[in-house]
C-alpha atoms as a PDB file:
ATOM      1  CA  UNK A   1     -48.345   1.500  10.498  1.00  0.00           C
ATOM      2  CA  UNK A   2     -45.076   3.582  10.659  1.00  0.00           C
ATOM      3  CA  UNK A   3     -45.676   6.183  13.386  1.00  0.00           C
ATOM      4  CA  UNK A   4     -44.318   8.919  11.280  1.00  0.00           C
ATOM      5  CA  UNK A   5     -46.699   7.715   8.462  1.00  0.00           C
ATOM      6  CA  UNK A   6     -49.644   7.718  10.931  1.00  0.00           C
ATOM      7  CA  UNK A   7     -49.103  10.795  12.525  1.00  0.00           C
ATOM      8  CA  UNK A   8     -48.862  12.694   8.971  1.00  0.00           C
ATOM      9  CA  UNK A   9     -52.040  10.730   7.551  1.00  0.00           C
ATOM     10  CA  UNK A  10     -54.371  12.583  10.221  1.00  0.00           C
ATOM     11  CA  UNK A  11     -56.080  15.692   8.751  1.00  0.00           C
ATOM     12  CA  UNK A  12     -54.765  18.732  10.235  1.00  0.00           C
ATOM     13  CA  UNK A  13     -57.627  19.755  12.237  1.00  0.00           C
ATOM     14  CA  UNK A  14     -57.572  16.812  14.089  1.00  0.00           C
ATOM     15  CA  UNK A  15     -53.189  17.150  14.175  1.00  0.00           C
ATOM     16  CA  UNK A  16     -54.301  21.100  15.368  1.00  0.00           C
ATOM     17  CA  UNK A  17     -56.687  19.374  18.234  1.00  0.00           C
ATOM     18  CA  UNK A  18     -54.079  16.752  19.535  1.00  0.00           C
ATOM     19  CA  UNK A  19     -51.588  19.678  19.693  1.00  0.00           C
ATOM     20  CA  UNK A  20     -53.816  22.005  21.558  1.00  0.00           C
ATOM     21  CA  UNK A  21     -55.039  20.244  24.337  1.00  0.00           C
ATOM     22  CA  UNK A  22     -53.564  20.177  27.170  1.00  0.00           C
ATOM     23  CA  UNK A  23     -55.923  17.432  29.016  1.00  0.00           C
ATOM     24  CA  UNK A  24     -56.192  14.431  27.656  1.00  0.00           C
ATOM     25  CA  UNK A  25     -59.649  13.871  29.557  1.00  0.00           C
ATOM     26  CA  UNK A  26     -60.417  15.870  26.861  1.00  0.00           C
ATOM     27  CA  UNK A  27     -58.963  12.837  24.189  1.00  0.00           C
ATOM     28  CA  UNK A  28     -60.757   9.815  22.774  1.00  0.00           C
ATOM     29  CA  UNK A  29     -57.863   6.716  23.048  1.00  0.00           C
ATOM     30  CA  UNK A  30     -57.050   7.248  19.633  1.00  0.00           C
ATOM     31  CA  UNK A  31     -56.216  11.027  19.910  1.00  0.00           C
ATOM     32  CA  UNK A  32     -53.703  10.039  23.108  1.00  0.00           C
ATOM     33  CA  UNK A  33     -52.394   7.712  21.130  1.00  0.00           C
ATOM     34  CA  UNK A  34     -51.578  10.136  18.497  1.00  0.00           C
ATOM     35  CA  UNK A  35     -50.510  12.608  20.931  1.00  0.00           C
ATOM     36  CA  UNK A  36     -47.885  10.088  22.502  1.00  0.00           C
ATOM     37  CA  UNK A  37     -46.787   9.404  19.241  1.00  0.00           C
ATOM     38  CA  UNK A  38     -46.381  12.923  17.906  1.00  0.00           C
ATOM     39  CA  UNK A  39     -44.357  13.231  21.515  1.00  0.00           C
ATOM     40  CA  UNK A  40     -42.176  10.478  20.852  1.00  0.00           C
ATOM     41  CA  UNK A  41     -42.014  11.693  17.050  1.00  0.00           C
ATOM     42  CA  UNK A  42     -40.621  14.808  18.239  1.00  0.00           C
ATOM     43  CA  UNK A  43     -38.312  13.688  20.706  1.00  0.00           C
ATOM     44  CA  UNK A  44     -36.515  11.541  18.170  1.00  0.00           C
ATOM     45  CA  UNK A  45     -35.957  14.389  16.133  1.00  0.00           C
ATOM     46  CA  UNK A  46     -34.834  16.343  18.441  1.00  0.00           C
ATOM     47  CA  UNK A  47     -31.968  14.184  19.723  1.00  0.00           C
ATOM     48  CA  UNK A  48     -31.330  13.390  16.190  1.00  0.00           C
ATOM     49  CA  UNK A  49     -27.652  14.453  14.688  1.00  0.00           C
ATOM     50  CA  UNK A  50     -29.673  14.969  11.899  1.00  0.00           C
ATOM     51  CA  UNK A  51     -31.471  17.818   9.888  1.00  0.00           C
ATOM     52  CA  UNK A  52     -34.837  15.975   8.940  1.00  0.00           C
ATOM     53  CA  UNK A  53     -37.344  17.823   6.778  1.00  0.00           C
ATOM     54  CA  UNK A  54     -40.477  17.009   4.751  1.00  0.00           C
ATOM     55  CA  UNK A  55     -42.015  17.900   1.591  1.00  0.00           C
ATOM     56  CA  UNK A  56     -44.846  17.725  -0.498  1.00  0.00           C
ATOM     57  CA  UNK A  57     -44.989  16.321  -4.123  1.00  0.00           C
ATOM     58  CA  UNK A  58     -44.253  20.284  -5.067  1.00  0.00           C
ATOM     59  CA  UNK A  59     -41.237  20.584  -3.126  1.00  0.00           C
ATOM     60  CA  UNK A  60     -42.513  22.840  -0.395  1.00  0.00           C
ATOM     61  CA  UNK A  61     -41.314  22.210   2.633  1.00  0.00           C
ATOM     62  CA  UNK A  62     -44.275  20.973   5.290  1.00  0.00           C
ATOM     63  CA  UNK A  63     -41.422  20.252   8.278  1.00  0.00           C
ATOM     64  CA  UNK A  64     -37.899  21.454   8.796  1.00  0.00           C
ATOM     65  CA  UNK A  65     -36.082  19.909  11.965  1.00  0.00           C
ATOM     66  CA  UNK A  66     -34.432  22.229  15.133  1.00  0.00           C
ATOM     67  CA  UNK A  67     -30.602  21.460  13.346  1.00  0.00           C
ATOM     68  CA  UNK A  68     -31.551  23.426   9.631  1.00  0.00           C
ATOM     69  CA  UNK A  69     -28.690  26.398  10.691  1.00  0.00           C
ATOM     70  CA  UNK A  70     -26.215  23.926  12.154  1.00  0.00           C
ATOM     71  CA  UNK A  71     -26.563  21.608   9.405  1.00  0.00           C
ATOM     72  CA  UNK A  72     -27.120  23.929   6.400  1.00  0.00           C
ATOM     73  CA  UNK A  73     -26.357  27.064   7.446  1.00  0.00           C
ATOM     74  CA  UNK A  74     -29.999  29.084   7.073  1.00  0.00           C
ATOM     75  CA  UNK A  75     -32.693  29.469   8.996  1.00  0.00           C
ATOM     76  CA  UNK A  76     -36.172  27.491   8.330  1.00  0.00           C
ATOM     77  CA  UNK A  77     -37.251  30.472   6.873  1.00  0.00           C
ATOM     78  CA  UNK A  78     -34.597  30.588   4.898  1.00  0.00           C
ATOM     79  CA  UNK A  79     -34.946  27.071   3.843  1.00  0.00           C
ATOM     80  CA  UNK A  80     -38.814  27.397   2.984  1.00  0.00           C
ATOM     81  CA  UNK A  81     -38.015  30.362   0.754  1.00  0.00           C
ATOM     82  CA  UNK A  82     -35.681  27.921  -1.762  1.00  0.00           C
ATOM     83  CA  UNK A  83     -37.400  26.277  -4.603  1.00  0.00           C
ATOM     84  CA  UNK A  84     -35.402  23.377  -5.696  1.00  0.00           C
ATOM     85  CA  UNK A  85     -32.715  22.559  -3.603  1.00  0.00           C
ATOM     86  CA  UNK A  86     -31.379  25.816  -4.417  1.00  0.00           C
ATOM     87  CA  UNK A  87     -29.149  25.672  -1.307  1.00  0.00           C
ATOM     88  CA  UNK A  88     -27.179  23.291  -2.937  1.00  0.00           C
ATOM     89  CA  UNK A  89     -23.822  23.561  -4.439  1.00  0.00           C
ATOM     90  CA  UNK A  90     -24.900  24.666  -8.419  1.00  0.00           C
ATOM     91  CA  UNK A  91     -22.644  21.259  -9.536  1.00  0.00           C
ATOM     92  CA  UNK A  92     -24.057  19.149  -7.370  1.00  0.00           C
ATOM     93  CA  UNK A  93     -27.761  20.515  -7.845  1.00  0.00           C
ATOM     94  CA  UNK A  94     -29.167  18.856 -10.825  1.00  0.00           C
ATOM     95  CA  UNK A  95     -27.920  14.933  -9.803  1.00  0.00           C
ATOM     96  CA  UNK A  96     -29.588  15.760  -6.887  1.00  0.00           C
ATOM     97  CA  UNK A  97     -32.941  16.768  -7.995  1.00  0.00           C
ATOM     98  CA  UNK A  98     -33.304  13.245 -10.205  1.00  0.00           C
ATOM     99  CA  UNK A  99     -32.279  11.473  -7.214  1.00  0.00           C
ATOM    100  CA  UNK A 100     -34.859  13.377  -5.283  1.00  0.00           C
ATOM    101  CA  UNK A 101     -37.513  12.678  -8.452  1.00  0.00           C
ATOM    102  CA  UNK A 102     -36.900   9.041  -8.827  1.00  0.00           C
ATOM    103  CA  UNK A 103     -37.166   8.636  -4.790  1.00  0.00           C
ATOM    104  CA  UNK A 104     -40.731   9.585  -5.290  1.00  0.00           C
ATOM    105  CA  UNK A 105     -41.120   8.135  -8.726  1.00  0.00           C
ATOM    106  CA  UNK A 106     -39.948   4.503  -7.615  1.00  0.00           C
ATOM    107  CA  UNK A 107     -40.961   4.889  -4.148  1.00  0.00           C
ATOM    108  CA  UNK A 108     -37.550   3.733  -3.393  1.00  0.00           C
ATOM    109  CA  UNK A 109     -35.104   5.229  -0.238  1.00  0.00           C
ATOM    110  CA  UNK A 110     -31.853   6.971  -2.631  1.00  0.00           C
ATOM    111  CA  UNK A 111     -28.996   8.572  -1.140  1.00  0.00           C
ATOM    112  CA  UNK A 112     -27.201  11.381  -2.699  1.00  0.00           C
ATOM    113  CA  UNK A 113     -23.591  13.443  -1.089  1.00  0.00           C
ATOM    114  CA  UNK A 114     -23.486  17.009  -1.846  1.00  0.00           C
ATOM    115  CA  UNK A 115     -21.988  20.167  -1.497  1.00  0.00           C
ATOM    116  CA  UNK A 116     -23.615  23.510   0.523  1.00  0.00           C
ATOM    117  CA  UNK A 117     -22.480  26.844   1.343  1.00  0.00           C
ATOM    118  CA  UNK A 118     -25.276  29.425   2.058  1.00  0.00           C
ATOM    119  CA  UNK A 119     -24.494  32.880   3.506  1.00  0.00           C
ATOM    120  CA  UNK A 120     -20.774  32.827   3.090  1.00  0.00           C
ATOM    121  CA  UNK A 121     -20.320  29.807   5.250  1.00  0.00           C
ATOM    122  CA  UNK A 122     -17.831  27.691   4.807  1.00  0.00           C
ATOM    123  CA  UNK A 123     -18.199  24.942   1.857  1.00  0.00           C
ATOM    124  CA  UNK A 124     -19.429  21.673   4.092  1.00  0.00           C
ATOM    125  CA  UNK A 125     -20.612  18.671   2.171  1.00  0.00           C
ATOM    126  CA  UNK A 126     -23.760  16.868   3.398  1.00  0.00           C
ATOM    127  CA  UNK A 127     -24.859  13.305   3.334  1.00  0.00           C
ATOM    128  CA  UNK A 128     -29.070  13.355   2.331  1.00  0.00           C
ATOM    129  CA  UNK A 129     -31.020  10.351   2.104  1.00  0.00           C
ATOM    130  CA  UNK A 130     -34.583  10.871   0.339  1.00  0.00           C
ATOM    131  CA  UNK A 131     -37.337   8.375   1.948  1.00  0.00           C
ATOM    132  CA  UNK A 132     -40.881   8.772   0.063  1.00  0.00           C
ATOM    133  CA  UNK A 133     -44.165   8.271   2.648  1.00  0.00           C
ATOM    134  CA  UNK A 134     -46.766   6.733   1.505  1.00  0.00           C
ATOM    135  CA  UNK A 135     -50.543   7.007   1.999  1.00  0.00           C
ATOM    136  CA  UNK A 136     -53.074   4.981   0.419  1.00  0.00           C
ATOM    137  CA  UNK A 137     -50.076   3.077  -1.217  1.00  0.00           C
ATOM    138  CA  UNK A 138     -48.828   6.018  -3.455  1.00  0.00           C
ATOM    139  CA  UNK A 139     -45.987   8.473  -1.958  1.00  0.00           C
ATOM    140  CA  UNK A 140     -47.396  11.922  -1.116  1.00  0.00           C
ATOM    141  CA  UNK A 141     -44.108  13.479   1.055  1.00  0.00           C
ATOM    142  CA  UNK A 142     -40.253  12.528   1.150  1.00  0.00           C
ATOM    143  CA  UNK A 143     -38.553  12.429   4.028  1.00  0.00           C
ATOM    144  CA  UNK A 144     -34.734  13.817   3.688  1.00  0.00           C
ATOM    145  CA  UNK A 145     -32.340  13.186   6.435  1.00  0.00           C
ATOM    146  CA  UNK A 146     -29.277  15.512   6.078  1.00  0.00           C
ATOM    147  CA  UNK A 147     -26.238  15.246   7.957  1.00  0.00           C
ATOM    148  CA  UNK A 148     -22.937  16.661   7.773  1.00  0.00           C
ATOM    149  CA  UNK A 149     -20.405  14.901   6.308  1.00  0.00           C
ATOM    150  CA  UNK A 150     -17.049  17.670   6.037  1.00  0.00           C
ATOM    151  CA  UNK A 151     -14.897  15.942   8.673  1.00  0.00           C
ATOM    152  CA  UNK A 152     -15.723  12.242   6.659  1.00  0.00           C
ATOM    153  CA  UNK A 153     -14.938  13.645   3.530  1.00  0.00           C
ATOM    154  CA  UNK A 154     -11.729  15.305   4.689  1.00  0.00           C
ATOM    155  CA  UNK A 155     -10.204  12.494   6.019  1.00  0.00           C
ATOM    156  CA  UNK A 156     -11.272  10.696   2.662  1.00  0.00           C
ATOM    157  CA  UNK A 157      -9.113  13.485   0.907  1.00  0.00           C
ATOM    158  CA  UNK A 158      -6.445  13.234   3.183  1.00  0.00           C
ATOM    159  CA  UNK A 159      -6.319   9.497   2.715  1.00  0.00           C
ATOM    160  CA  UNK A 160      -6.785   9.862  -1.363  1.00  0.00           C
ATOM    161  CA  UNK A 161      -3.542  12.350  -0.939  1.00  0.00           C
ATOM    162  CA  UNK A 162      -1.221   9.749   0.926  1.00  0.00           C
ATOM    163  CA  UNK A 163      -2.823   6.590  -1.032  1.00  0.00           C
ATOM    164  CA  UNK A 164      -1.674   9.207  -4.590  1.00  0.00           C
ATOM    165  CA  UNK A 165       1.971   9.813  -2.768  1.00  0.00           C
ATOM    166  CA  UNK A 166       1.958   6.048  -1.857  1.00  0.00           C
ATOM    167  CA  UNK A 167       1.491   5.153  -5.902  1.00  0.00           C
ATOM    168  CA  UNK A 168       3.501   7.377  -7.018  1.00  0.00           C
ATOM    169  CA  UNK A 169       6.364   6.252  -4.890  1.00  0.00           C
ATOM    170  CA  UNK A 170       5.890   3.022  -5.645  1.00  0.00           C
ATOM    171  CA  UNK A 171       6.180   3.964  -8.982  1.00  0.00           C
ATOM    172  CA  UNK A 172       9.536   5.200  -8.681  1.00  0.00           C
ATOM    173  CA  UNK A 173      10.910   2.826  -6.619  1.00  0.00           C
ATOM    174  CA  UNK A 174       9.939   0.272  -9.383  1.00  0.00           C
ATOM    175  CA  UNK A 175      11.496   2.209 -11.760  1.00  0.00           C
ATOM    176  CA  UNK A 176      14.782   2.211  -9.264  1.00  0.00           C
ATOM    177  CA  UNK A 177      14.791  -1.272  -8.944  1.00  0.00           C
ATOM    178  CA  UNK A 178      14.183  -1.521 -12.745  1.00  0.00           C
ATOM    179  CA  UNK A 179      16.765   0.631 -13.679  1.00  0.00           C
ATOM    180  CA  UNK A 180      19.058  -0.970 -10.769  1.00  0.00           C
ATOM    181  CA  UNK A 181      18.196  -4.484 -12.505  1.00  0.00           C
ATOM    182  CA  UNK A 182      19.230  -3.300 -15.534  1.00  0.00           C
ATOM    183  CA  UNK A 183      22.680  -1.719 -14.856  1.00  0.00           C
ATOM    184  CA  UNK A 184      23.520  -5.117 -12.812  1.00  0.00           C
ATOM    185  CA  UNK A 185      22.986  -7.094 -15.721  1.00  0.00           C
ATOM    186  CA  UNK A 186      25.192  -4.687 -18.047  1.00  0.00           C
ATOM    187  CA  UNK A 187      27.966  -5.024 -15.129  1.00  0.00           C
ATOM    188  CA  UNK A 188      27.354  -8.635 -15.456  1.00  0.00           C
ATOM    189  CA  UNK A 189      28.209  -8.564 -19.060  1.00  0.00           C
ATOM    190  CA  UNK A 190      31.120  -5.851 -18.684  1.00  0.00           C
ATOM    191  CA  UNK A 191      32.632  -8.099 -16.350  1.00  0.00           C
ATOM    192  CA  UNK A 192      32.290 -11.392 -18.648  1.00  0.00           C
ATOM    193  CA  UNK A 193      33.803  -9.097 -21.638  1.00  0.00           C
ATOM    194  CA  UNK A 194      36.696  -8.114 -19.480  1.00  0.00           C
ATOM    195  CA  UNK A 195      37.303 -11.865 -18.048  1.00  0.00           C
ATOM    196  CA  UNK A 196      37.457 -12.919 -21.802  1.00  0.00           C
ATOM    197  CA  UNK A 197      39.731  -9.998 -22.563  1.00  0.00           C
ATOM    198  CA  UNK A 198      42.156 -11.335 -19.720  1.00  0.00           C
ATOM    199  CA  UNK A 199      41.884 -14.713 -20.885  1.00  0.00           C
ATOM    200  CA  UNK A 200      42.940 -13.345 -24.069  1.00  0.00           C
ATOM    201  CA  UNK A 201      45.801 -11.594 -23.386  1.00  0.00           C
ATOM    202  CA  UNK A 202      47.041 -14.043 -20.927  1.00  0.00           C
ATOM    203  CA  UNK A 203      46.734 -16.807 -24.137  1.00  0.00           C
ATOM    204  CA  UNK A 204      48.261 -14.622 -26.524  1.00  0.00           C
ATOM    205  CA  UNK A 205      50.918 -12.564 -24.699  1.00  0.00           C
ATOM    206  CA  UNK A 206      52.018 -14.271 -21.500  1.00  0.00           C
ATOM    207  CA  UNK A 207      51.317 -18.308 -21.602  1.00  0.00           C
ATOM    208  CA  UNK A 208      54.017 -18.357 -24.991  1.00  0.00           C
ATOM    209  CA  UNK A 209      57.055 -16.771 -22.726  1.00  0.00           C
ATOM    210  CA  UNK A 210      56.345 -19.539 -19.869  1.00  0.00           C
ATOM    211  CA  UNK A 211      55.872 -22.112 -22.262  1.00  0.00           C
ATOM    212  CA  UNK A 212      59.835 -20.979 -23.944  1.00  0.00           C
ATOM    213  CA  UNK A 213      61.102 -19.998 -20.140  1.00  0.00           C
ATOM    214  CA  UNK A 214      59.652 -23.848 -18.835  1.00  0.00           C
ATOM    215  CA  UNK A 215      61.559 -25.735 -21.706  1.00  0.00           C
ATOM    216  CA  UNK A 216      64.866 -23.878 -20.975  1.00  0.00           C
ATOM    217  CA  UNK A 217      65.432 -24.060 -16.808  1.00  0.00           C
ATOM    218  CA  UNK A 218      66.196 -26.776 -14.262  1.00  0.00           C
ATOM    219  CA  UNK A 219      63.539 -28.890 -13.454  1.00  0.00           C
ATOM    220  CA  UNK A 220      63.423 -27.637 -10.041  1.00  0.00           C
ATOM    221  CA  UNK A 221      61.880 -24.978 -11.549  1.00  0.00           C
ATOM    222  CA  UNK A 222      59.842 -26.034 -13.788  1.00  0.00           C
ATOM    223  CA  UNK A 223      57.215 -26.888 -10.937  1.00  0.00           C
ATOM    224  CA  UNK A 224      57.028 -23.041  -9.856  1.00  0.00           C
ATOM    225  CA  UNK A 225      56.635 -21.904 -13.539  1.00  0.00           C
ATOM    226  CA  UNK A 226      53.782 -24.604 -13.964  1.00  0.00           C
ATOM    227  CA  UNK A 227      52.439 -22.841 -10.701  1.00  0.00           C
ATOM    228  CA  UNK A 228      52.990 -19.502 -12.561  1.00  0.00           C
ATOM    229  CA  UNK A 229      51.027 -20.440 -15.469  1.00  0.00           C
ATOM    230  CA  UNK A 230      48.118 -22.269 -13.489  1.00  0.00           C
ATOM    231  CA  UNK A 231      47.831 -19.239 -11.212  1.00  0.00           C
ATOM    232  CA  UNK A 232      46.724 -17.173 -14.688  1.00  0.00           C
ATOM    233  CA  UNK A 233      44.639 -19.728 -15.396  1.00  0.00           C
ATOM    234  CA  UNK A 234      42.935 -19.195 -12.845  1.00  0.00           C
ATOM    235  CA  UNK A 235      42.695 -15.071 -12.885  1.00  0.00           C
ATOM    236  CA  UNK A 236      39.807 -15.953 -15.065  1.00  0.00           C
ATOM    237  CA  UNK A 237      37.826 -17.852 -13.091  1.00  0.00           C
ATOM    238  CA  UNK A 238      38.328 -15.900  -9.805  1.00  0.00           C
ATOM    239  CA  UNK A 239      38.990 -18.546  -7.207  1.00  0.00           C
ATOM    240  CA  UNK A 240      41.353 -16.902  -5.220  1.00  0.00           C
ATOM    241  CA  UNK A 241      38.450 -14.012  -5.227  1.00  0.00           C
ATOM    242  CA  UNK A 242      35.758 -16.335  -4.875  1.00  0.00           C
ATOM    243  CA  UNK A 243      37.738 -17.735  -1.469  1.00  0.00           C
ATOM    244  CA  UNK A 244      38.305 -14.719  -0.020  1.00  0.00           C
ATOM    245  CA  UNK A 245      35.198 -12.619  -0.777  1.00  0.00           C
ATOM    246  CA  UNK A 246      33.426 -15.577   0.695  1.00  0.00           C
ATOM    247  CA  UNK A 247      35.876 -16.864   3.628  1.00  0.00           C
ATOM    248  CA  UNK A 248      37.174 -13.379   4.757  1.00  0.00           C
ATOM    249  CA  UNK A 249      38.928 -14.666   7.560  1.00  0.00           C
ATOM    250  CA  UNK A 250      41.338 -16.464   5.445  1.00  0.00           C
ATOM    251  CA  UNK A 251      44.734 -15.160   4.918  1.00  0.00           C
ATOM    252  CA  UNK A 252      47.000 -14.228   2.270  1.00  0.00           C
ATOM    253  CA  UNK A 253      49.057 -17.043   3.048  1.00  0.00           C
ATOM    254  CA  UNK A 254      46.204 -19.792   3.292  1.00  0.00           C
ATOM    255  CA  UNK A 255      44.237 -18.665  -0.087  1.00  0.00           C
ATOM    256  CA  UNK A 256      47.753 -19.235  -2.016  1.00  0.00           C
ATOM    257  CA  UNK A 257      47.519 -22.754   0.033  1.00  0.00           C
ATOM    258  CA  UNK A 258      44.648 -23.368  -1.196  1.00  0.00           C
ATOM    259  CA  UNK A 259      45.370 -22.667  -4.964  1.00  0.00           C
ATOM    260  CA  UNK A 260      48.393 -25.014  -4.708  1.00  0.00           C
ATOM    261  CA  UNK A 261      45.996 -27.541  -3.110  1.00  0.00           C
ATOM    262  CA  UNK A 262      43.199 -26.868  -5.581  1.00  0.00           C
ATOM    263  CA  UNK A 263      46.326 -28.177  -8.296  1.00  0.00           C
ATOM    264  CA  UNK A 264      46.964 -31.443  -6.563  1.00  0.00           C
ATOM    265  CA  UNK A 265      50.238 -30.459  -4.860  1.00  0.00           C
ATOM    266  CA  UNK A 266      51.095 -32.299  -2.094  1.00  0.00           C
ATOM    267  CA  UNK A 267      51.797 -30.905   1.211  1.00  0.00           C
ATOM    268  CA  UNK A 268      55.769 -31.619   0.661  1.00  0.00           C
ATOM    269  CA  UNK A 269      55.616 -29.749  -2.563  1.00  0.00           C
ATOM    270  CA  UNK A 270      53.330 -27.007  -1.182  1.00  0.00           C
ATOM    271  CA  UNK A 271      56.293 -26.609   1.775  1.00  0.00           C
ATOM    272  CA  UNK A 272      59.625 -27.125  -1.041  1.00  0.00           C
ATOM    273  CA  UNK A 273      57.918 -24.013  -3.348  1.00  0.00           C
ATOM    274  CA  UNK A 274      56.939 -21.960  -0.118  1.00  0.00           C
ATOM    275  CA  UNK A 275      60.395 -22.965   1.383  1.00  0.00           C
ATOM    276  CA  UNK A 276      58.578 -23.814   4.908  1.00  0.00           C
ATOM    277  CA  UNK A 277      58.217 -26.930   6.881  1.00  0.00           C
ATOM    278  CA  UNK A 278      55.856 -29.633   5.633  1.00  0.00           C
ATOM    279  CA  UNK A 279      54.400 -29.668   9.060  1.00  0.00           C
ATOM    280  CA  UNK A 280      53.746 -25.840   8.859  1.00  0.00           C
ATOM    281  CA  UNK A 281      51.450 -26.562   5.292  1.00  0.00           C
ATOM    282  CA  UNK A 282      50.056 -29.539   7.527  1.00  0.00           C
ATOM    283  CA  UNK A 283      48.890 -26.487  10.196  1.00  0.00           C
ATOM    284  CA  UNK A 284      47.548 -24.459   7.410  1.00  0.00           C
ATOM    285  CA  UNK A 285      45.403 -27.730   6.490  1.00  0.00           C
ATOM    286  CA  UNK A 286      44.106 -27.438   9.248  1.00  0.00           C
ATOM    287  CA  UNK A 287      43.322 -24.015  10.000  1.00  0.00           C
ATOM    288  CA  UNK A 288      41.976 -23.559   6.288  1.00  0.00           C
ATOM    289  CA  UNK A 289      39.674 -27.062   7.415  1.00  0.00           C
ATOM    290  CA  UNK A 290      38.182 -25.048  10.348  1.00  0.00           C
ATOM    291  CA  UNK A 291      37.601 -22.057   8.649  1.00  0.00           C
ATOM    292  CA  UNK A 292      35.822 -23.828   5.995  1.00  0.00           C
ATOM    293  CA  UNK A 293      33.780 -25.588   8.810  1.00  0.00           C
ATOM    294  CA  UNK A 294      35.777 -28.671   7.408  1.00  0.00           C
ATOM    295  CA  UNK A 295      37.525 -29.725  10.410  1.00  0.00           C
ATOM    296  CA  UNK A 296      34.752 -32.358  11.801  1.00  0.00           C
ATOM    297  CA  UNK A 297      33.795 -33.260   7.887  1.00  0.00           C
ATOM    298  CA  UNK A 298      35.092 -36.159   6.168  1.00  0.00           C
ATOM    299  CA  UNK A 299      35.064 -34.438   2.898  1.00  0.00           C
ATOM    300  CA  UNK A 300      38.256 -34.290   0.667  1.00  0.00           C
ATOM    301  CA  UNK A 301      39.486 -30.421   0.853  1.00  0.00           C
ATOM    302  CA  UNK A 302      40.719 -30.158  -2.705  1.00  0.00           C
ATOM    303  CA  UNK A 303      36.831 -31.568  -4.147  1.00  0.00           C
ATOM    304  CA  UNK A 304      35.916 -29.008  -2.204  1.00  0.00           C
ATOM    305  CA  UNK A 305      38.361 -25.887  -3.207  1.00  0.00           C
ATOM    306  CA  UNK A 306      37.219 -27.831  -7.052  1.00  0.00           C
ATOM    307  CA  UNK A 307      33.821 -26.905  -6.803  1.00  0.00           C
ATOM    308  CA  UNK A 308      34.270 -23.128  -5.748  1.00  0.00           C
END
């Protein structure tokens, strides 16, 4: 039998005797017994961080623990003198009082976390567990356990508070990156509209003039005007930017290289429209290779330029 249980099923004349005497000559072995216990009962409520009380089926309190002004904030007195849990917070009261009921009703341990300020003391909340004892099978006292819970409950705000912030900036950062999303893809299309608008005006206004200016010179320059009009060509599908946003350490010198080796053009042309040495374009080859990471590779530089 619970010790506890055993203790409070004596009839007080006989708790009144164990208490009294101070010889336990004086005790049959069942008496010690209960004396040890109601020893070791005491002790264990006294090192307890705990307010533990008792009550009857009436609510009147039949045991309040050494902590009731630590955890509570009255004295026993105090306590006795409240009908009802009346030291509880008025919002809290009532779900406390069925939990307290249906402990005893169901014979069932319930937990409940409340609010208390008595005296003017500062609002603490306190964790109470309701335990019904039983004797003869039906529950005749509840044990509470109360213990203050401010500092738990605190942090649990505090955490609430940053776990809120947290949301809500992850709210706006989504929005941020929406709205970011969204004003990439409306560059994307500005850009395309303004590419097409190039393309356009290239078509209409400038490609006629080189076609009349390539039927009327020498064919030594014909090549450079052909040059002229592939270079707009290509305005419109970036290459030259595509190279040199991509290779930065490529010079002015070796991205027009590459757009004349992009054509076709063979080194010797390359060097007659520059007006340099074929071996000089052969050097640019080369240094356009290793900046490529070309140089060891046996693939063809213009396929590659061709799929920029």
């Amino acid at each position: 039998m619970n010790t506890k249980t055993d203790l409070l099923n004596k009839p007080a004349n006989l708790k009144k005797k164990v208490n009294a005497s101070e010889n336990e000559s004086d005790l049959t072995p069942e008496l010690i017994q209960i004396k040890q216990n109601n020893l070791m009962f005491q002790s264990i409520i006294a090192n307890s961080p705990d307010l533990v009380t008792l009550q009857d089926l009436d609510g009147n309190f039949t045991y309040i623990g050494p902590r009731c002004e630590e955890i509570v904030g009255c004295t026993s007195d105090e306590l006795k003198a409240m009908q009802n849990l009346e030291y509880i917070n008025k919002i809290d009261r009532t779900e406390a009082i069925r939990i307290k009921e249906k402990a005893f009703s169901d014979g069932k341990i319930m937990s409940f976390e409340y609010r208390v300020q008595v005296n003017n003391r500062e609002e603490v909340w306190i964790h109470h567990t309701f335990s019904p004892l039983f004797r003869h099978g039906k529950p005749f006292r509840i044990q509470s356990n109360l213990r203050d819970i401010t500092i738990q409950k605190q942090y649990e705000e505090t955490l609430m508070e940053i776990d809120k912030e947290l949301t809500e900036s992850n709210v706006k950062l989504h929005n941020k990156n929406v709205a970011l999303e969204e004003l990439l893809i409306q560059v994307e299309i500005q850009k395309t509209k303004i590419n097409q608008q190039v393309q356009t005006n290239i078509n209409n206004l400038v490609r006629p003039l080189l076609d009349s200016l390539i039927v009327r010179v020498s064919s030594s320059n014909k090549a450079i005007l052909e040059l002229i009009k592939h270079n707009l060509e290509l305005i419109s599908s970036s290459f030259s930017q595509k190279v040199s946003s991509k290779y930065y350490s490529l010079s002015k010198r070796e991205i027009e290289i590459c757009n004349m080796i992009k054509q076709g053009l063979s080194s010797k042309e390359i060097a007659i429209i520059l007006n340099i040495a074929t071996a000089t374009v052969t050097t640019h080859r080369n240094k356009i290779r290793k900046k490529l990471g070309l140089l060891n590779s046996s693939t063809n530089l213009p396929a590659y330029l061709n799929s920029l």
